[in-house]
C-alpha atoms as a PDB file:
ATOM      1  CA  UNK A   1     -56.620  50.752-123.296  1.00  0.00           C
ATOM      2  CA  UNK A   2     -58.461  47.686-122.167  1.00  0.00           C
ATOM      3  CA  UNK A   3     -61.543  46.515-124.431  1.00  0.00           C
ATOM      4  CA  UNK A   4     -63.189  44.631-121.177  1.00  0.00           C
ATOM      5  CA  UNK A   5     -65.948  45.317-119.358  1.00  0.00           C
ATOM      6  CA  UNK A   6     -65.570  46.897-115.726  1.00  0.00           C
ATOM      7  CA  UNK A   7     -67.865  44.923-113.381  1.00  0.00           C
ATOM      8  CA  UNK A   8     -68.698  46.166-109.725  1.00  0.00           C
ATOM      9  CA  UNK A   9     -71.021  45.046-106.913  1.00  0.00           C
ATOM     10  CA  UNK A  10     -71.929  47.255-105.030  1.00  0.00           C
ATOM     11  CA  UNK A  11     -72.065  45.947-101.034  1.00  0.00           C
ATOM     12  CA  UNK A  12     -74.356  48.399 -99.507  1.00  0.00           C
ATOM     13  CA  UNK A  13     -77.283  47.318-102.275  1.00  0.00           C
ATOM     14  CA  UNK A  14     -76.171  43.307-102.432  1.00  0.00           C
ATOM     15  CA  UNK A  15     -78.553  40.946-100.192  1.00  0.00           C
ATOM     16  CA  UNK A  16     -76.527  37.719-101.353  1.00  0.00           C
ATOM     17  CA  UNK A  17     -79.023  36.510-103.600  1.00  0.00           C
ATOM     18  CA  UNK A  18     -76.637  34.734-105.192  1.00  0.00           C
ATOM     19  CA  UNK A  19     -78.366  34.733-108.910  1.00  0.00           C
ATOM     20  CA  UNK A  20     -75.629  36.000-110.674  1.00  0.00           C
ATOM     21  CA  UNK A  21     -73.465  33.362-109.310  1.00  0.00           C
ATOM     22  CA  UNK A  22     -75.834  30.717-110.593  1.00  0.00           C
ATOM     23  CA  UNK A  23     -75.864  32.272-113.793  1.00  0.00           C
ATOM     24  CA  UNK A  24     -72.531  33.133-114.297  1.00  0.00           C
ATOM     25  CA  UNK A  25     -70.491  31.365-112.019  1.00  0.00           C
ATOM     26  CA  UNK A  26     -67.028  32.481-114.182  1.00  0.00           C
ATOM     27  CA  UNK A  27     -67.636  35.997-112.989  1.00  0.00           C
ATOM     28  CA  UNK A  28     -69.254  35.954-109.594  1.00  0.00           C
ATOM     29  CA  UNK A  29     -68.600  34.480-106.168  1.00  0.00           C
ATOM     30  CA  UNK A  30     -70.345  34.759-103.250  1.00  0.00           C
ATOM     31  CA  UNK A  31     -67.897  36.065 -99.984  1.00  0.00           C
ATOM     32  CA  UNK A  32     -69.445  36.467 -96.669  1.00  0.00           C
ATOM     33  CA  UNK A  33     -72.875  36.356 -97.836  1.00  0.00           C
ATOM     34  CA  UNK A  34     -72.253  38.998-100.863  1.00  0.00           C
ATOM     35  CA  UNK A  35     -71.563  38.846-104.624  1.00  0.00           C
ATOM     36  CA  UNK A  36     -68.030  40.005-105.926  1.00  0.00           C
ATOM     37  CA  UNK A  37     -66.484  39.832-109.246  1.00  0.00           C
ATOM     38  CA  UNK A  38     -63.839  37.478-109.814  1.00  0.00           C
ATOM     39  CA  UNK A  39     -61.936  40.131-112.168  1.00  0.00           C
ATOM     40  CA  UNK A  40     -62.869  43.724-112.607  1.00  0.00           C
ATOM     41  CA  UNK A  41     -62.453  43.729-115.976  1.00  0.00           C
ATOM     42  CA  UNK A  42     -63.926  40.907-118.239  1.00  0.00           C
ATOM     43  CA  UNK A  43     -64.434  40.138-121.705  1.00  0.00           C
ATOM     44  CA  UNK A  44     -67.373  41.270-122.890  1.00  0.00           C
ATOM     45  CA  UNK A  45     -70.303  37.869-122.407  1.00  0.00           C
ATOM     46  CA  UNK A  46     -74.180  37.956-122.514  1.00  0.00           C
ATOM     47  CA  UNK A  47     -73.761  35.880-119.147  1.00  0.00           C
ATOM     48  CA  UNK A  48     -72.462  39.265-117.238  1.00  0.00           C
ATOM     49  CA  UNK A  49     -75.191  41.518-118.458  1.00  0.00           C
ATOM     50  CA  UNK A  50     -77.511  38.594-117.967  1.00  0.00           C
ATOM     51  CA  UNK A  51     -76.573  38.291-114.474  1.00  0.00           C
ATOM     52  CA  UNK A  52     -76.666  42.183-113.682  1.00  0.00           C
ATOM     53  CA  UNK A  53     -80.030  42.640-115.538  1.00  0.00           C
ATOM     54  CA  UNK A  54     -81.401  39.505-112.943  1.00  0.00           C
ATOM     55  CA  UNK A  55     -79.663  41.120-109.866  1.00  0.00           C
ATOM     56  CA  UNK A  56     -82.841  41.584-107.916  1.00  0.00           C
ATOM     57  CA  UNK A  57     -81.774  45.258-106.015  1.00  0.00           C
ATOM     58  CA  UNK A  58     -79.424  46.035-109.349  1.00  0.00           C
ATOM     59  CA  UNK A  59     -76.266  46.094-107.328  1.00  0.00           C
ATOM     60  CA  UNK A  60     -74.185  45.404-110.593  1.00  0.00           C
ATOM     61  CA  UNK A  61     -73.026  47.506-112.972  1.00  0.00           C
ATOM     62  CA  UNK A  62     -71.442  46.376-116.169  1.00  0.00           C
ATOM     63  CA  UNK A  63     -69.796  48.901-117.956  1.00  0.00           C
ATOM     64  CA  UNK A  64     -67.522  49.971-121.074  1.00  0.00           C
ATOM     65  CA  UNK A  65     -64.312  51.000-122.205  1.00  0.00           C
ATOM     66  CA  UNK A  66     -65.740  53.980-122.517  1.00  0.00           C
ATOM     67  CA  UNK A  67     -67.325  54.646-118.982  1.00  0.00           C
ATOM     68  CA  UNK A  68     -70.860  54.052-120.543  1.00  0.00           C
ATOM     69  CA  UNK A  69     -73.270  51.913-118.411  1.00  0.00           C
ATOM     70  CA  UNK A  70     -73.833  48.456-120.293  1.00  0.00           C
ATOM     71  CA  UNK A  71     -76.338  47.012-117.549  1.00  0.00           C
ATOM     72  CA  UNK A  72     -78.633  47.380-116.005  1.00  0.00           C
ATOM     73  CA  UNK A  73     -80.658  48.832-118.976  1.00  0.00           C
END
């Protein structure tokens, strides 16, 4: 069982800001005007939940092992 963190962006809430590219640019790309993980699963790094907690429309989740939501708080 993988010790990552699941990240998802969720298209129908993303308007492209493109903030959590700028602040982590290791985990996000922008593609056709909207955010997408690079991997699904990530180590765990303040810069992800940094990124979801900035996400203006909270279109990112970040979460555990477990299933448990990790961000946004």
């Amino acid at each position: 069982m993988s010790t990552g963190w699941r990240v998802e962006v969720d298209a129908g809430r993303c308007i492209g800001s493109g903030g959590c590219v700028g602040m982590a640019p290791g985990h996000f790309r922008l593609e056709s005007g909207l955010a997408v993980p690079i991997a699904v699963v990530v180590e765990p790094t303040d810069a992800v939940i940094d990124a979801a907690e900035s996400c203006p429309v909270e279109a990112i989740t970040v979460r555990g092992g477990d299933d448990a939501l990790i961000a946004p708080a």
